[in-house]
Every structure is written in C-alpha cells, then in structure tokens.
Protein backbone atom coordinates (compact mmCIF):
# COMPACT_ATOMS: atom_id res chain seq x y z
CA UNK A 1 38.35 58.98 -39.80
CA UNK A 2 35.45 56.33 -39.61
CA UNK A 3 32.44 56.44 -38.33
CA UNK A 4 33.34 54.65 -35.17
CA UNK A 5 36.34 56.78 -34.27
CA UNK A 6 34.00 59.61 -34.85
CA UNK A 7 31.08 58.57 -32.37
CA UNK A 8 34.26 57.39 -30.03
CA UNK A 9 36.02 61.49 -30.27
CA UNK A 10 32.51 62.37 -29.62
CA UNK A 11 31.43 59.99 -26.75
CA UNK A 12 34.89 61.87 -25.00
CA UNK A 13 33.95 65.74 -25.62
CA UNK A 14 32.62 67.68 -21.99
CA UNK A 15 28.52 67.59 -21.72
CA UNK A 16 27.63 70.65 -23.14
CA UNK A 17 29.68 70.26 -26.65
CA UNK A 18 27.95 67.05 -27.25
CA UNK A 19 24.59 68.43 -26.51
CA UNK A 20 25.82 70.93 -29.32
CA UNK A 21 27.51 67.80 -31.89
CA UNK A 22 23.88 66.25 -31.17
CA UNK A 23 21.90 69.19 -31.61
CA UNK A 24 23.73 70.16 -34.91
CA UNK A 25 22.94 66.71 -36.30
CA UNK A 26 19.87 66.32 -35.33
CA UNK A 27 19.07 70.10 -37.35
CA UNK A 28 20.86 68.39 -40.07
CA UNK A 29 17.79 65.92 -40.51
CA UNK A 30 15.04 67.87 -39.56
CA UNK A 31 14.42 71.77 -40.70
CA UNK A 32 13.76 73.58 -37.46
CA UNK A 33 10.54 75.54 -36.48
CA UNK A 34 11.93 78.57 -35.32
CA UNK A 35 9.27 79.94 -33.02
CA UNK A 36 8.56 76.52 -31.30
CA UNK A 37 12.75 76.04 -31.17
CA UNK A 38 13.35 79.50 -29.75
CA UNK A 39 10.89 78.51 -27.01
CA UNK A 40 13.00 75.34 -26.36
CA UNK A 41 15.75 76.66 -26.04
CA UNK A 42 14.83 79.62 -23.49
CA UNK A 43 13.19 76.76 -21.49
CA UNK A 44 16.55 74.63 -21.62
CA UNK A 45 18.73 77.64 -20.84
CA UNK A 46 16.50 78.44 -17.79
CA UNK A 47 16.54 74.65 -16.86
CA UNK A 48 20.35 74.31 -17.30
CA UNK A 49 20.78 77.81 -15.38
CA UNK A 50 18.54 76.39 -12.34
CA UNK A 51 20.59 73.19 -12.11
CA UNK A 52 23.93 75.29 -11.80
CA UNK A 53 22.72 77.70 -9.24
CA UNK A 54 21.30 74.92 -6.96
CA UNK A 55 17.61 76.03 -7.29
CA UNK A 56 16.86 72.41 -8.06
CA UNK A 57 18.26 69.43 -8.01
CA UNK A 58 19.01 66.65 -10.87
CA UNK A 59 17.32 63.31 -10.51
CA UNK A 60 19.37 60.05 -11.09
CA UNK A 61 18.27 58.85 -14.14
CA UNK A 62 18.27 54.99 -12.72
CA UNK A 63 15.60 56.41 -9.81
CA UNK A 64 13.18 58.22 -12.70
CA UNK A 65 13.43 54.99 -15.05
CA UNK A 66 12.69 53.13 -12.01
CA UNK A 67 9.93 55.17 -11.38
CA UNK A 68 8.74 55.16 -14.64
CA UNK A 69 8.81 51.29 -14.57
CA UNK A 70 6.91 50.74 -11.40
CA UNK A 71 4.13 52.88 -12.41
CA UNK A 72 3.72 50.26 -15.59
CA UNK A 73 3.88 47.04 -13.22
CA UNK A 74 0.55 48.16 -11.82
C-alpha cells in the first residue's frame, strides 16, 4: 500500500478513529508531556461528552473562520 491509498483508507474511517490514526502519528513525532497531555485529554473528553449530551452546541466551522476573518478586515 502507498502512501496515497493510505491517507485515502484513512480519509474514509468514522471521526473518532481518525482523531486516534492522527493522534498516534502525531505522538510518533513528538514525545508527549504526560502531565500537560493528561490534562488535554480530560478537557477533550469533557468537551466531546458535552457535545453528545446537547449541553452545547458545535459551531460551523465556515461561521468561526468567517468570524475569525472579519475581525482581521478591521
């Protein structure tokens, strides 16, 4: 398998086992900090449990880019 079949197998997995591929590769160029990893982690568990219960709600990514943008055409 090539690289671009790879990245193409990859592109196809469900949300959260690409967020795992990614997270695996991106350990596999930088050595973790433990403590301040632990703590990101607990934060993106809580996050990711908030989003499935309904106690907030996601944000289009086009309307915070486009936020983002305006504030720089100021």
């Amino acid at each position: 398998m090539n690289t671009k079949q790879l990245i193409s197998e990859a592109v196809a997995l469900p949300v959260e086992e690409r967020a795992l591929v990614v997270d695996s590769l991106l350990r596999s160029l930088n050595q973790p900090e433990s403590e301040i990893d632990k703590k990101w982690a607990t934060e993106a568990t809580h996050r990711l449990a908030q989003l499935r219960s309904g106690g907030v709600a996601a944000i289009p990514g086009e309307e915070v880019f486009g936020s983002v943008w305006k504030r720089f055409e100021k």
